[in-house]
PDB file of N, CA and C in Angstrom:
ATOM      1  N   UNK A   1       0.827  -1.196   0.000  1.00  0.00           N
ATOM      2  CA  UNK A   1       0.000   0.000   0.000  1.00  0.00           C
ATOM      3  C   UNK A   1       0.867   1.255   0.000  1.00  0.00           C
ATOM      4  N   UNK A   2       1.911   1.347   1.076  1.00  0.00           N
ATOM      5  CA  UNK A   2       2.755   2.314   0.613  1.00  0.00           C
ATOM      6  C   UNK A   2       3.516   2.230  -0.132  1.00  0.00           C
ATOM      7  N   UNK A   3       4.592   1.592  -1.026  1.00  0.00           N
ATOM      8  CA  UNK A   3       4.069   1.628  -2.291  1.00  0.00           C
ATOM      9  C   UNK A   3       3.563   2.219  -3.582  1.00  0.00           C
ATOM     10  N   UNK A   4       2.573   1.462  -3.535  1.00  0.00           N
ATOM     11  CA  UNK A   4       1.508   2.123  -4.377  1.00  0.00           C
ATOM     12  C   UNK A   4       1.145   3.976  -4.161  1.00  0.00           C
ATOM     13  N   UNK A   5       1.273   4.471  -2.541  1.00  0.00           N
ATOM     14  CA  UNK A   5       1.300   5.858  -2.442  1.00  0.00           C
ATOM     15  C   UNK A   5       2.398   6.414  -2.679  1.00  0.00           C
ATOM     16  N   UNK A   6       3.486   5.943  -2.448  1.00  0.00           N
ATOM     17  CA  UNK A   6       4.771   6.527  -2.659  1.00  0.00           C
ATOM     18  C   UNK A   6       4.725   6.666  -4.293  1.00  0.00           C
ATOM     19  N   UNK A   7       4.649   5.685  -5.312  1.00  0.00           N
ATOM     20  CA  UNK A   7       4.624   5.651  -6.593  1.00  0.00           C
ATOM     21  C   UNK A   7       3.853   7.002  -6.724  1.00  0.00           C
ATOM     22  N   UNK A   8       2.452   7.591  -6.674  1.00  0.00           N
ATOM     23  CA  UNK A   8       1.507   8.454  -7.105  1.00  0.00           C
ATOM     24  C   UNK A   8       2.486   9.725  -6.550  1.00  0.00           C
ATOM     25  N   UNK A   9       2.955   9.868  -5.187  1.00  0.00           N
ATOM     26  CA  UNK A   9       3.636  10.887  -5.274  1.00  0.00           C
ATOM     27  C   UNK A   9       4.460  11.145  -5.823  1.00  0.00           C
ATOM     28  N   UNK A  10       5.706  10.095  -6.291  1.00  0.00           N
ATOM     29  CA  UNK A  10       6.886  10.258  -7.474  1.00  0.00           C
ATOM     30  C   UNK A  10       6.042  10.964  -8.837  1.00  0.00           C
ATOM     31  N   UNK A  11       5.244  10.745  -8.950  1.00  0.00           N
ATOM     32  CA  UNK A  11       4.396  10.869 -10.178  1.00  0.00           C
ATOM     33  C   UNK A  11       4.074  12.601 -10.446  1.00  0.00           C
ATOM     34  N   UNK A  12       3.806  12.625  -8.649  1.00  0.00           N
ATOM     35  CA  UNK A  12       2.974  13.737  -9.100  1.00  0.00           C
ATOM     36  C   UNK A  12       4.321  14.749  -8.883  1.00  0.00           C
ATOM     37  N   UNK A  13       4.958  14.514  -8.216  1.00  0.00           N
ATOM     38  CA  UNK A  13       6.599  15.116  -8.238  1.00  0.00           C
ATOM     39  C   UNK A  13       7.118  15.577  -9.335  1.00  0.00           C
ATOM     40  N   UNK A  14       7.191  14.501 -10.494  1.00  0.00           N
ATOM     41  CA  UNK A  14       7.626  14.651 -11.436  1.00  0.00           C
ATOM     42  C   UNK A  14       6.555  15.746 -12.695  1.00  0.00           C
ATOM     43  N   UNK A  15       5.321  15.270 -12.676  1.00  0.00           N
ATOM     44  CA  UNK A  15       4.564  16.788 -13.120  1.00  0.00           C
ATOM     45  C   UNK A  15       4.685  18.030 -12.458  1.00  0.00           C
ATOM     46  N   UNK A  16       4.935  18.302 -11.122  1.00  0.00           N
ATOM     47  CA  UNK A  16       5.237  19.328 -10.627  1.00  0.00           C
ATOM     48  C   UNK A  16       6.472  20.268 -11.280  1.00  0.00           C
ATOM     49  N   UNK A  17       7.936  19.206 -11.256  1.00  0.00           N
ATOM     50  CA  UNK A  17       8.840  19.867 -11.543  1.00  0.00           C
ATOM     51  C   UNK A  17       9.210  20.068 -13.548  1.00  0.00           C
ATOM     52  N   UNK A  18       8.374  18.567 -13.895  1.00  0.00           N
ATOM     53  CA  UNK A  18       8.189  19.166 -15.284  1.00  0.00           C
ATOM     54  C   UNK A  18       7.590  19.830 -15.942  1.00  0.00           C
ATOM     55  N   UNK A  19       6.651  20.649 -15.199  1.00  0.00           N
ATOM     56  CA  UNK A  19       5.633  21.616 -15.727  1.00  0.00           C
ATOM     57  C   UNK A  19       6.281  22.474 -16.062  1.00  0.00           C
ATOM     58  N   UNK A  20       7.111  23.137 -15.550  1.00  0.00           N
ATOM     59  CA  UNK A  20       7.766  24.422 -15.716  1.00  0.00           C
ATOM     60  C   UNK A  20       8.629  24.458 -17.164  1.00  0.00           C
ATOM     61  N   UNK A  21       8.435  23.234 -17.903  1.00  0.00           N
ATOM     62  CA  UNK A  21       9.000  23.162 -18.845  1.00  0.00           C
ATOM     63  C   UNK A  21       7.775  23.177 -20.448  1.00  0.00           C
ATOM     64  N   UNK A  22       6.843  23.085 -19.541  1.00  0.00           N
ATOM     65  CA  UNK A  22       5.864  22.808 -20.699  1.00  0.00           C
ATOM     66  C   UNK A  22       4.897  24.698 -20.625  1.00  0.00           C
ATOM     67  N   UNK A  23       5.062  25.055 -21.536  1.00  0.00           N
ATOM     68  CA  UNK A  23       4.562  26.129 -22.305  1.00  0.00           C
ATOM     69  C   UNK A  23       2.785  26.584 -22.122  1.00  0.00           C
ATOM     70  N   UNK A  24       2.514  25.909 -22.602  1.00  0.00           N
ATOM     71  CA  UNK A  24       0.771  25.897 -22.821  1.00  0.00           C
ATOM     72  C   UNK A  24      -0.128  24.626 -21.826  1.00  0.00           C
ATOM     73  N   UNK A  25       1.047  23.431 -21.343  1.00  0.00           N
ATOM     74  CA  UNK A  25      -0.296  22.518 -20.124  1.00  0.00           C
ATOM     75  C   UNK A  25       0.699  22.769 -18.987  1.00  0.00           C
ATOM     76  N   UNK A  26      -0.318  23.147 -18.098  1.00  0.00           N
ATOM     77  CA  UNK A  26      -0.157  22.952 -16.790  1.00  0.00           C
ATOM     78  C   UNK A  26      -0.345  21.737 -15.745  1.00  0.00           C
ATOM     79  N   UNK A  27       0.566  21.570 -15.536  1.00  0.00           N
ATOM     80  CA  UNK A  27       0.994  20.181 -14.318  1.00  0.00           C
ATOM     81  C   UNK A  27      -0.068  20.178 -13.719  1.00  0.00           C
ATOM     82  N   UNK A  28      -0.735  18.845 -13.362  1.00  0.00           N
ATOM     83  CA  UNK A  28      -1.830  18.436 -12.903  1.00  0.00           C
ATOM     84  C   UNK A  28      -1.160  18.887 -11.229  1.00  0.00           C
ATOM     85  N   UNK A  29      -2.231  18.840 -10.373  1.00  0.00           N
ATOM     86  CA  UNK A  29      -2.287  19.091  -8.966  1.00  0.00           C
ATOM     87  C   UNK A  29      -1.810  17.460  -8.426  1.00  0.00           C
ATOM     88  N   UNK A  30      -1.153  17.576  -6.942  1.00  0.00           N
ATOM     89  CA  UNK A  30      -0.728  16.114  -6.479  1.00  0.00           C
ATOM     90  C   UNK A  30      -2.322  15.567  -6.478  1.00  0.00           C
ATOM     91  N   UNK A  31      -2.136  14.290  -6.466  1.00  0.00           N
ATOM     92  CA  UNK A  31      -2.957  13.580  -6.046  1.00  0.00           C
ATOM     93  C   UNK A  31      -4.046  13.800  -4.744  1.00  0.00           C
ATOM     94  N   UNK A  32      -5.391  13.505  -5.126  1.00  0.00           N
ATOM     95  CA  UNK A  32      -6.372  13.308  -3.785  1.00  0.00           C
ATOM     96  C   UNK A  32      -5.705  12.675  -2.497  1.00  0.00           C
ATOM     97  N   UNK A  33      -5.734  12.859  -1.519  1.00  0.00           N
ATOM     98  CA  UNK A  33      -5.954  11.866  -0.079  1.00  0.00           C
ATOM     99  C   UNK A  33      -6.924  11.180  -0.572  1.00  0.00           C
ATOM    100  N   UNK A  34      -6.785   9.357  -0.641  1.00  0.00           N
ATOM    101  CA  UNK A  34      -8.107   8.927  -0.490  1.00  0.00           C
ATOM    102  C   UNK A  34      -8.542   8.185   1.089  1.00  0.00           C
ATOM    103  N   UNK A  35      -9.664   8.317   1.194  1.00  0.00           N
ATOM    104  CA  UNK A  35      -9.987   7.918   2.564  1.00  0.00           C
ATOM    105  C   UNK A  35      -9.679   6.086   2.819  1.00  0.00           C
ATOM    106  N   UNK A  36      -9.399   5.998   3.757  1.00  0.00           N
ATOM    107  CA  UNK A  36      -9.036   4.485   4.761  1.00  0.00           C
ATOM    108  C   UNK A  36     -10.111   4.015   4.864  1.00  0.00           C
ATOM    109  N   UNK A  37     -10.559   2.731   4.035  1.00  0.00           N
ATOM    110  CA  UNK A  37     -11.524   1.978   4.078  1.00  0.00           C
ATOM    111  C   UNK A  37     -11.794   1.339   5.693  1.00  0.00           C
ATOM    112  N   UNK A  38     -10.862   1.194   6.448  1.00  0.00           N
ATOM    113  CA  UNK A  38     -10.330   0.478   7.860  1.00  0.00           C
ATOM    114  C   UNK A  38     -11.421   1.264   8.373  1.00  0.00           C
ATOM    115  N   UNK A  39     -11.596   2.732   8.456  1.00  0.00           N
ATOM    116  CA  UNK A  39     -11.939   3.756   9.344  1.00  0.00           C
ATOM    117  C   UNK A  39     -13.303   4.422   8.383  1.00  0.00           C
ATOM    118  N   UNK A  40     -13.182   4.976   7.592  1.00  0.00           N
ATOM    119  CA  UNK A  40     -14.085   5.747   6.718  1.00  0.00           C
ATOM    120  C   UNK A  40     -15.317   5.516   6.434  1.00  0.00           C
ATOM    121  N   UNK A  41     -16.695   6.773   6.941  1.00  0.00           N
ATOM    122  CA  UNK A  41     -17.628   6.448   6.507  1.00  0.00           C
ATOM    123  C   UNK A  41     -18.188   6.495   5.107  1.00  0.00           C
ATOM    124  N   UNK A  42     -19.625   6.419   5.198  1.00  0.00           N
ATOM    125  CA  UNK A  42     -20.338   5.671   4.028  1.00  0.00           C
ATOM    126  C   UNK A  42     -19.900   7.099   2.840  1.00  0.00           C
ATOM    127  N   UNK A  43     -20.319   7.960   3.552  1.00  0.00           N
ATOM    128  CA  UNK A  43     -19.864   9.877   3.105  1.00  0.00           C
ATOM    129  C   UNK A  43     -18.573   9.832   2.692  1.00  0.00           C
ATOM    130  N   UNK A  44     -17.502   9.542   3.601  1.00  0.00           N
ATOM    131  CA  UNK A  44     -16.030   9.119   3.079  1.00  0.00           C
ATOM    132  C   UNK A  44     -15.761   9.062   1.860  1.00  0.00           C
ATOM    133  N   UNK A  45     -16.613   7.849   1.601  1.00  0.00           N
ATOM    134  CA  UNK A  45     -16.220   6.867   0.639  1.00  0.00           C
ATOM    135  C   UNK A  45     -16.593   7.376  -0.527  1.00  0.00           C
ATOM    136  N   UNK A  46     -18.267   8.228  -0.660  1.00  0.00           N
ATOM    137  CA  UNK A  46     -18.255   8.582  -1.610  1.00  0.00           C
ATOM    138  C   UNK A  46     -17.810   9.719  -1.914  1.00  0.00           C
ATOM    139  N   UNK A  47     -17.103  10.805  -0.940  1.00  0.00           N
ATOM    140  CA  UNK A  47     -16.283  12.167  -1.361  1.00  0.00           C
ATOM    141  C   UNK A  47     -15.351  11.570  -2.056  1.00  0.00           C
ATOM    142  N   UNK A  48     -14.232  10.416  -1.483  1.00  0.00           N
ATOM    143  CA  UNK A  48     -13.033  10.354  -2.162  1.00  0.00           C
ATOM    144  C   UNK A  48     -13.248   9.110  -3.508  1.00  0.00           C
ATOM    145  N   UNK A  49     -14.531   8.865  -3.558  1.00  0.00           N
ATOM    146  CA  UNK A  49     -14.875   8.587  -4.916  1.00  0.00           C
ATOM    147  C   UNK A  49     -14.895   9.477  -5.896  1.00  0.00           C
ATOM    148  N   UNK A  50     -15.371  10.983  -5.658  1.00  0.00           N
ATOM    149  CA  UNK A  50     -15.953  12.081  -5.718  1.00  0.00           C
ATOM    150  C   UNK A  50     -14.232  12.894  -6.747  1.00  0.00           C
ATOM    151  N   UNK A  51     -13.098  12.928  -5.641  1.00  0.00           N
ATOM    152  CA  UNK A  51     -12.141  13.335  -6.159  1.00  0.00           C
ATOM    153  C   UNK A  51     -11.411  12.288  -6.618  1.00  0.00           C
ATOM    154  N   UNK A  52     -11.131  11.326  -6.634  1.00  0.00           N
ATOM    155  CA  UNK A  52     -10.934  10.457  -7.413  1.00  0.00           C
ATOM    156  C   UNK A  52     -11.398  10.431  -8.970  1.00  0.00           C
ATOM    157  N   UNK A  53     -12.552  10.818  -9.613  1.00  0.00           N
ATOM    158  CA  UNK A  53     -12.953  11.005 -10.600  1.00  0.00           C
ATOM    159  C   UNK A  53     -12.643  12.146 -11.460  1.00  0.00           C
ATOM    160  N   UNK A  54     -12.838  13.226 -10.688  1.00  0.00           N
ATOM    161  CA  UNK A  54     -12.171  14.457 -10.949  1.00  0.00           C
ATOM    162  C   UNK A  54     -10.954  14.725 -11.587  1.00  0.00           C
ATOM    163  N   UNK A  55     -10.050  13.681  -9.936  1.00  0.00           N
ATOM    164  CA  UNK A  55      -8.570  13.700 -10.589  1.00  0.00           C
ATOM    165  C   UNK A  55      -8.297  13.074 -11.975  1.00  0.00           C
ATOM    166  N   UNK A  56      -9.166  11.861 -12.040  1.00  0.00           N
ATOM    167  CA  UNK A  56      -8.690  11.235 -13.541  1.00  0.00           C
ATOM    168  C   UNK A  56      -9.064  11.955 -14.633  1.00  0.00           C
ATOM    169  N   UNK A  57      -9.960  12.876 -14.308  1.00  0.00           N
ATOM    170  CA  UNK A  57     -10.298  13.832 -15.394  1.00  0.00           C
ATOM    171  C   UNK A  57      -9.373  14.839 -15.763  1.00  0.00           C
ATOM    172  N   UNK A  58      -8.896  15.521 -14.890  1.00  0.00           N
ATOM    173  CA  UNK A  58      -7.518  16.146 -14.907  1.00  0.00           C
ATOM    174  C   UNK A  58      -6.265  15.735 -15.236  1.00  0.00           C
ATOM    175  N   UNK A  59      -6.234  14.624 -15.316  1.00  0.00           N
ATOM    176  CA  UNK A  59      -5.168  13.507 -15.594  1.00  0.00           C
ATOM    177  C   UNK A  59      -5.294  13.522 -17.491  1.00  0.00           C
ATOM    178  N   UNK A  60      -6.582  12.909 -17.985  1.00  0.00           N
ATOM    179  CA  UNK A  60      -6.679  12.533 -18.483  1.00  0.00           C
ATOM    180  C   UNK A  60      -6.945  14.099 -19.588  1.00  0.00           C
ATOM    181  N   UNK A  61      -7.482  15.226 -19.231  1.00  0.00           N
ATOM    182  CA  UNK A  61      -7.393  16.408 -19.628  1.00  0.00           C
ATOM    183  C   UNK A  61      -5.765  16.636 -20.071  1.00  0.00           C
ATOM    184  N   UNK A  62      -4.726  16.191 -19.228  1.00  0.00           N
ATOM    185  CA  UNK A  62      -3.604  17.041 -19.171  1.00  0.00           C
ATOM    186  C   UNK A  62      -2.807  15.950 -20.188  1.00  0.00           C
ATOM    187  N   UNK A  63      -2.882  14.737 -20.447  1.00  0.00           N
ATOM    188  CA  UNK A  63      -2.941  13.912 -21.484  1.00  0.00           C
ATOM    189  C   UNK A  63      -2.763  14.429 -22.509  1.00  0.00           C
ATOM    190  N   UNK A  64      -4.183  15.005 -22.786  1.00  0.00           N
ATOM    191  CA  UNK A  64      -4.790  15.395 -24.253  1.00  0.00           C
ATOM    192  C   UNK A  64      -4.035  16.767 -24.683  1.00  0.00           C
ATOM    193  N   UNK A  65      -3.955  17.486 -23.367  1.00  0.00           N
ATOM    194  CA  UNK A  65      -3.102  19.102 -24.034  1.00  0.00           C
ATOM    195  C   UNK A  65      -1.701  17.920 -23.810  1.00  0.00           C
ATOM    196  N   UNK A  66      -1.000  17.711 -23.800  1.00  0.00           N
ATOM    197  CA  UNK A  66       0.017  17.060 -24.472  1.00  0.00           C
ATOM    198  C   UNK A  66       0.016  16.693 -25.511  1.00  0.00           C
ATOM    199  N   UNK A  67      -0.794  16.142 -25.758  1.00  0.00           N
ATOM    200  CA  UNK A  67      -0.874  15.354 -27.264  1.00  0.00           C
ATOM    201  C   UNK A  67      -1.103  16.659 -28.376  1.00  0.00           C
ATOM    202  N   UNK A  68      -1.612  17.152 -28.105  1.00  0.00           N
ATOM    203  CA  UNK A  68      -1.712  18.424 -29.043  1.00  0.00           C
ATOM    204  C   UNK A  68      -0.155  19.323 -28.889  1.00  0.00           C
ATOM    205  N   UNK A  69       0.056  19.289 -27.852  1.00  0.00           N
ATOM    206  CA  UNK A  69       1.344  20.280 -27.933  1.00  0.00           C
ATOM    207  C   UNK A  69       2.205  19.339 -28.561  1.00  0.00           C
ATOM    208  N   UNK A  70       2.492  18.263 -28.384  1.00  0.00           N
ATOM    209  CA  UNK A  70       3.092  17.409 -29.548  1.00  0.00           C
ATOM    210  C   UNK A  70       3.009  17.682 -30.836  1.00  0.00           C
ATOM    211  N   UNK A  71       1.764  17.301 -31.303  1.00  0.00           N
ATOM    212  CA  UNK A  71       1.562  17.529 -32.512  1.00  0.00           C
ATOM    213  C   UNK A  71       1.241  18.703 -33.344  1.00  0.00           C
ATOM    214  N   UNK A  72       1.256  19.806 -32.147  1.00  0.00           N
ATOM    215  CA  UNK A  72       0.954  20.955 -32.761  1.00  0.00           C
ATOM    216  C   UNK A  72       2.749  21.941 -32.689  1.00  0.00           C
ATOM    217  N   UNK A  73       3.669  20.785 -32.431  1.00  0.00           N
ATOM    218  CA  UNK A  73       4.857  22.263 -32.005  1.00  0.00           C
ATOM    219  C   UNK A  73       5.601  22.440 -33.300  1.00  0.00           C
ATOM    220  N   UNK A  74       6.037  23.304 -33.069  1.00  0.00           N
ATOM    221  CA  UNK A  74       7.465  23.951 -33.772  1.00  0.00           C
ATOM    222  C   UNK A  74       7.816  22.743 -34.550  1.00  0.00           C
ATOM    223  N   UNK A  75       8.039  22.881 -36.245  1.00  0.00           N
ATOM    224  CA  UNK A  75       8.882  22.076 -36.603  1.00  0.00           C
ATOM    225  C   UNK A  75      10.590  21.883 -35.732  1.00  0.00           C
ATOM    226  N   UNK A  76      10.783  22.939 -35.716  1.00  0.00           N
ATOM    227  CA  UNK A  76      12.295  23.014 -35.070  1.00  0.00           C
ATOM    228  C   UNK A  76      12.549  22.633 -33.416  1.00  0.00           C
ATOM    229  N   UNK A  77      10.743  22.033 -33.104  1.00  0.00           N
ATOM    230  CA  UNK A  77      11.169  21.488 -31.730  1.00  0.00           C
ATOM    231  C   UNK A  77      11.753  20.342 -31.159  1.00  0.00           C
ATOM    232  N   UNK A  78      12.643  19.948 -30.356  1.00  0.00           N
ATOM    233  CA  UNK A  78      13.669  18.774 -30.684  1.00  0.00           C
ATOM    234  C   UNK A  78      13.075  17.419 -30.004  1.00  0.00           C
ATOM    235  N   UNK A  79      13.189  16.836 -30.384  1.00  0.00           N
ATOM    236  CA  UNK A  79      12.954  15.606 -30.533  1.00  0.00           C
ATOM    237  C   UNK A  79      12.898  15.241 -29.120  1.00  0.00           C
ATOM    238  N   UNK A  80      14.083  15.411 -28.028  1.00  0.00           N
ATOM    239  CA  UNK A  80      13.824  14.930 -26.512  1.00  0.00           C
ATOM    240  C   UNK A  80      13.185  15.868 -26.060  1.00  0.00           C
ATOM    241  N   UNK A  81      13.045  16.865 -26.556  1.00  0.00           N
ATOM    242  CA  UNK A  81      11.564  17.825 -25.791  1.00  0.00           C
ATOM    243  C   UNK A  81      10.437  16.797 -26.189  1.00  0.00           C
ATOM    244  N   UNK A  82       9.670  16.636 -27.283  1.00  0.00           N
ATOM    245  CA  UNK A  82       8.800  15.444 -27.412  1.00  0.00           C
ATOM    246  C   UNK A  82       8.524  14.275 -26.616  1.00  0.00           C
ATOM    247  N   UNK A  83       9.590  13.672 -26.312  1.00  0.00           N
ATOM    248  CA  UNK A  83      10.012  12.782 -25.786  1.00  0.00           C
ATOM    249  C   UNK A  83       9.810  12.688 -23.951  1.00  0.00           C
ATOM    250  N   UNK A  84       9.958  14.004 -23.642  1.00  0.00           N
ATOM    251  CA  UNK A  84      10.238  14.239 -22.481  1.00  0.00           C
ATOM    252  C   UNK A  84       8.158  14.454 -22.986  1.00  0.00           C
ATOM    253  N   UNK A  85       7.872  15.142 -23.356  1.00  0.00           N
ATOM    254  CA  UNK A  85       6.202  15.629 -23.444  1.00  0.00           C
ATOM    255  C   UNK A  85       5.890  14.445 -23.334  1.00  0.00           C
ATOM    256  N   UNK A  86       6.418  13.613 -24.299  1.00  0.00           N
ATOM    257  CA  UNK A  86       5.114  12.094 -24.394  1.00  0.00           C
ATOM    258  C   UNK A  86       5.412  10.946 -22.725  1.00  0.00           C
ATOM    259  N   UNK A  87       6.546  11.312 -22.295  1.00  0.00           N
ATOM    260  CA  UNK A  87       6.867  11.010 -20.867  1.00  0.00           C
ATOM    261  C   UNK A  87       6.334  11.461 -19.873  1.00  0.00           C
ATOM    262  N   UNK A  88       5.575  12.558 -19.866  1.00  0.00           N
ATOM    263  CA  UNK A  88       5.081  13.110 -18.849  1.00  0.00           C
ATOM    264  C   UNK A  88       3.318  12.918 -18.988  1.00  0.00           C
ATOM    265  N   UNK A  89       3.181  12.672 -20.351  1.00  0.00           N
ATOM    266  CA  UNK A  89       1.695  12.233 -20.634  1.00  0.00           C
ATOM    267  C   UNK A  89       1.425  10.672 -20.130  1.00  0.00           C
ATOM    268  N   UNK A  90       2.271   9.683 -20.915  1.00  0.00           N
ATOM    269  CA  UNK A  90       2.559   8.629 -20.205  1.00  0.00           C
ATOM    270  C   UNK A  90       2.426   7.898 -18.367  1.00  0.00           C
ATOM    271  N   UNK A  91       3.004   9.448 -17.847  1.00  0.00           N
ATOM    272  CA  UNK A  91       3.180   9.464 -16.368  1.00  0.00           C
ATOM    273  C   UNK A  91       1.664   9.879 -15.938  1.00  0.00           C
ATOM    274  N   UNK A  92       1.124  10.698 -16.348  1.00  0.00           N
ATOM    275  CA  UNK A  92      -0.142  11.260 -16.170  1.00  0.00           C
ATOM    276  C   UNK A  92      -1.382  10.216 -16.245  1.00  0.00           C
ATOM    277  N   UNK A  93      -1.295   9.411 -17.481  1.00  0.00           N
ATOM    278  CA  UNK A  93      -1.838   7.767 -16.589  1.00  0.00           C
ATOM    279  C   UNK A  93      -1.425   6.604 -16.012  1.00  0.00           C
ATOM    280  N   UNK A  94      -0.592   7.003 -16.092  1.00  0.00           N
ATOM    281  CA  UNK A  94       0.097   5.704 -15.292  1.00  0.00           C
ATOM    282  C   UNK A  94      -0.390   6.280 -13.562  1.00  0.00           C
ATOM    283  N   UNK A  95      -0.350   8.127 -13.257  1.00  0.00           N
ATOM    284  CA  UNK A  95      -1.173   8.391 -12.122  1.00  0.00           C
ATOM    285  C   UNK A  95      -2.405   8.087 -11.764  1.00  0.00           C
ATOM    286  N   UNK A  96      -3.235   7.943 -12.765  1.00  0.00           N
ATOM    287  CA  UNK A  96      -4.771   7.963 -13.278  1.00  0.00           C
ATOM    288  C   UNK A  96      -4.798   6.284 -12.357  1.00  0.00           C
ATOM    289  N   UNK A  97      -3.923   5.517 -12.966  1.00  0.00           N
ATOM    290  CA  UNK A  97      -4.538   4.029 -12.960  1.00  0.00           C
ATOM    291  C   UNK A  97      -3.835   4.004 -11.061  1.00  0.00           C
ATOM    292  N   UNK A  98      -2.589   4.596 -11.048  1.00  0.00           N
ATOM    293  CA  UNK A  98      -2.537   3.985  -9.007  1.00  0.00           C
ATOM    294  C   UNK A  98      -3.151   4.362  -8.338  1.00  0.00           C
ATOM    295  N   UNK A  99      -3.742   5.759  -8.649  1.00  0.00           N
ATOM    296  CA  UNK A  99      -4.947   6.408  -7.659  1.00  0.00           C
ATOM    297  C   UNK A  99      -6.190   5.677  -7.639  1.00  0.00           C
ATOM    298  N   UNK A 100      -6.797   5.286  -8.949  1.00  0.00           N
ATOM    299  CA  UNK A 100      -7.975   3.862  -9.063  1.00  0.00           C
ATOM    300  C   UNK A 100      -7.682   2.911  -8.712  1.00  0.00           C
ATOM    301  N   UNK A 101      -6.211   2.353  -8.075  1.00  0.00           N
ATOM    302  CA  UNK A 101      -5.855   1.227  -7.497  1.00  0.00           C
ATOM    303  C   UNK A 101      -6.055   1.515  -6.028  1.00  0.00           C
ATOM    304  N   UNK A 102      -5.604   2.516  -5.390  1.00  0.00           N
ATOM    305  CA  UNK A 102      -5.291   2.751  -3.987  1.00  0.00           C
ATOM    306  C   UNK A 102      -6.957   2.623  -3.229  1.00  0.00           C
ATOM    307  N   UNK A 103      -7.631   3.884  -4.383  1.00  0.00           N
ATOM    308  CA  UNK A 103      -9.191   3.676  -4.081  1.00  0.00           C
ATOM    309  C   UNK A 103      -9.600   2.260  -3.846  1.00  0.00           C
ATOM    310  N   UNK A 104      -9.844   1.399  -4.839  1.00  0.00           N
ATOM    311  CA  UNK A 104      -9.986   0.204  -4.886  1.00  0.00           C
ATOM    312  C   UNK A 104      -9.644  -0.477  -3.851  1.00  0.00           C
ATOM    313  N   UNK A 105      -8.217  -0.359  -3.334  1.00  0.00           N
ATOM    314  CA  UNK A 105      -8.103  -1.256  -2.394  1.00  0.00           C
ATOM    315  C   UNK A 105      -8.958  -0.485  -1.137  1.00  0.00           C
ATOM    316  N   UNK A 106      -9.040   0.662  -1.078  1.00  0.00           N
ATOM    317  CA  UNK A 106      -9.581   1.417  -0.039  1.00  0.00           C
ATOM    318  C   UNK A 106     -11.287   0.995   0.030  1.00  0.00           C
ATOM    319  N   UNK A 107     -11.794   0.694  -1.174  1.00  0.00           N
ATOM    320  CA  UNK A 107     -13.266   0.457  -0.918  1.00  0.00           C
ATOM    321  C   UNK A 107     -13.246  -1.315  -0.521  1.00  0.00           C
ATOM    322  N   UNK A 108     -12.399  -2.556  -1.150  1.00  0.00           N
ATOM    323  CA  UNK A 108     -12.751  -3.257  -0.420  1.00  0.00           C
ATOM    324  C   UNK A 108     -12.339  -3.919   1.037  1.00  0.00           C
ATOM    325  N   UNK A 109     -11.907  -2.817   1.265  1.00  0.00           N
ATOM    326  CA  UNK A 109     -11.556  -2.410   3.083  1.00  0.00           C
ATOM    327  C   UNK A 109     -12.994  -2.278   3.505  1.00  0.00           C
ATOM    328  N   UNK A 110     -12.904  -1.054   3.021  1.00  0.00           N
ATOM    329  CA  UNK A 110     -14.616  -0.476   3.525  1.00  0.00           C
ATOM    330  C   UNK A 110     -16.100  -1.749   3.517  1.00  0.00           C
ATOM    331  N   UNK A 111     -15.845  -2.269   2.156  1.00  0.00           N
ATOM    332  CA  UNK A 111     -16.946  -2.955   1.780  1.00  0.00           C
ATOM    333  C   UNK A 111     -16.764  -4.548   3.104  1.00  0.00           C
ATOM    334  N   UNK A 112     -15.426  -4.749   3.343  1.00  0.00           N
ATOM    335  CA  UNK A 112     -15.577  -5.709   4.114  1.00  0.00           C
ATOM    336  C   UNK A 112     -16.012  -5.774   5.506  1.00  0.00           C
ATOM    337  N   UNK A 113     -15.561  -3.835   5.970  1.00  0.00           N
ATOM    338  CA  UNK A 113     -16.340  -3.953   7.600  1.00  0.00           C
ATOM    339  C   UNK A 113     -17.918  -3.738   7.214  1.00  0.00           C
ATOM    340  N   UNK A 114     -18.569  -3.711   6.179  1.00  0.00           N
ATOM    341  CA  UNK A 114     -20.240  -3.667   6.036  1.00  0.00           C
ATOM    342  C   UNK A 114     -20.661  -5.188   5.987  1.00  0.00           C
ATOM    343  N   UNK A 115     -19.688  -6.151   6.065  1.00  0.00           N
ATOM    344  CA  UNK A 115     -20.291  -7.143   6.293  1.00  0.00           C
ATOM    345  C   UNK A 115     -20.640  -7.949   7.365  1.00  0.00           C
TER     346      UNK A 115
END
């Protein structure tokens, strides 16, 4: 489990400090807190469902202005700039999918003390 949180923060680390390199998209925000299935109520569960969705939307938003700044740059833009763009889009779901993992494990926490 930590882990899996430590990974999302490397992640979001790395959009933080590579933003400043990208022109027109802005670095997604760190990751949600998601709530502790162990502890968390029914409300909990569905707020950090709530930003959880959001975030992948933002994720998946910041994707897409990549892909365009790709394909829309400078002939004369170099190749490991690209490279480094399609790396940071790459990273942007690869955030998408550990945060839907962490949740996941967080709801069948939850779902098991309702039984």
């Amino acid at each position: 489990m930590r882990d899996v949180l430590r990974g999302t923060m490397i992640a979001a680390t790395i959009f933080i400090f590579s933003g400043s390199a990208l022109a027109e998209c802005k670095a997604p925000p760190k990751p949600p807190q998601m709530p502790q299935g162990a502890t968390a109520s029914d409300e909990d569960m569905k707020h950090g469902r709530e930003q959880l969705q959001t975030y992948v939307n933002i994720l998946q938003d910041y994707q897409k202005c990549i892909d365009a700044q790709i394909k829309n740059a400078p002939p004369d833009t170099k190749p490991e700039v690209k490279q480094q763009w399609a790396a940071n889009a790459d990273a942007a779901i690869d955030a998408a999918h550990t945060i839907a993992d962490v949740y996941s494990i967080q709801l069948r926490a939850f779902k098991a003390r309702q039984e």
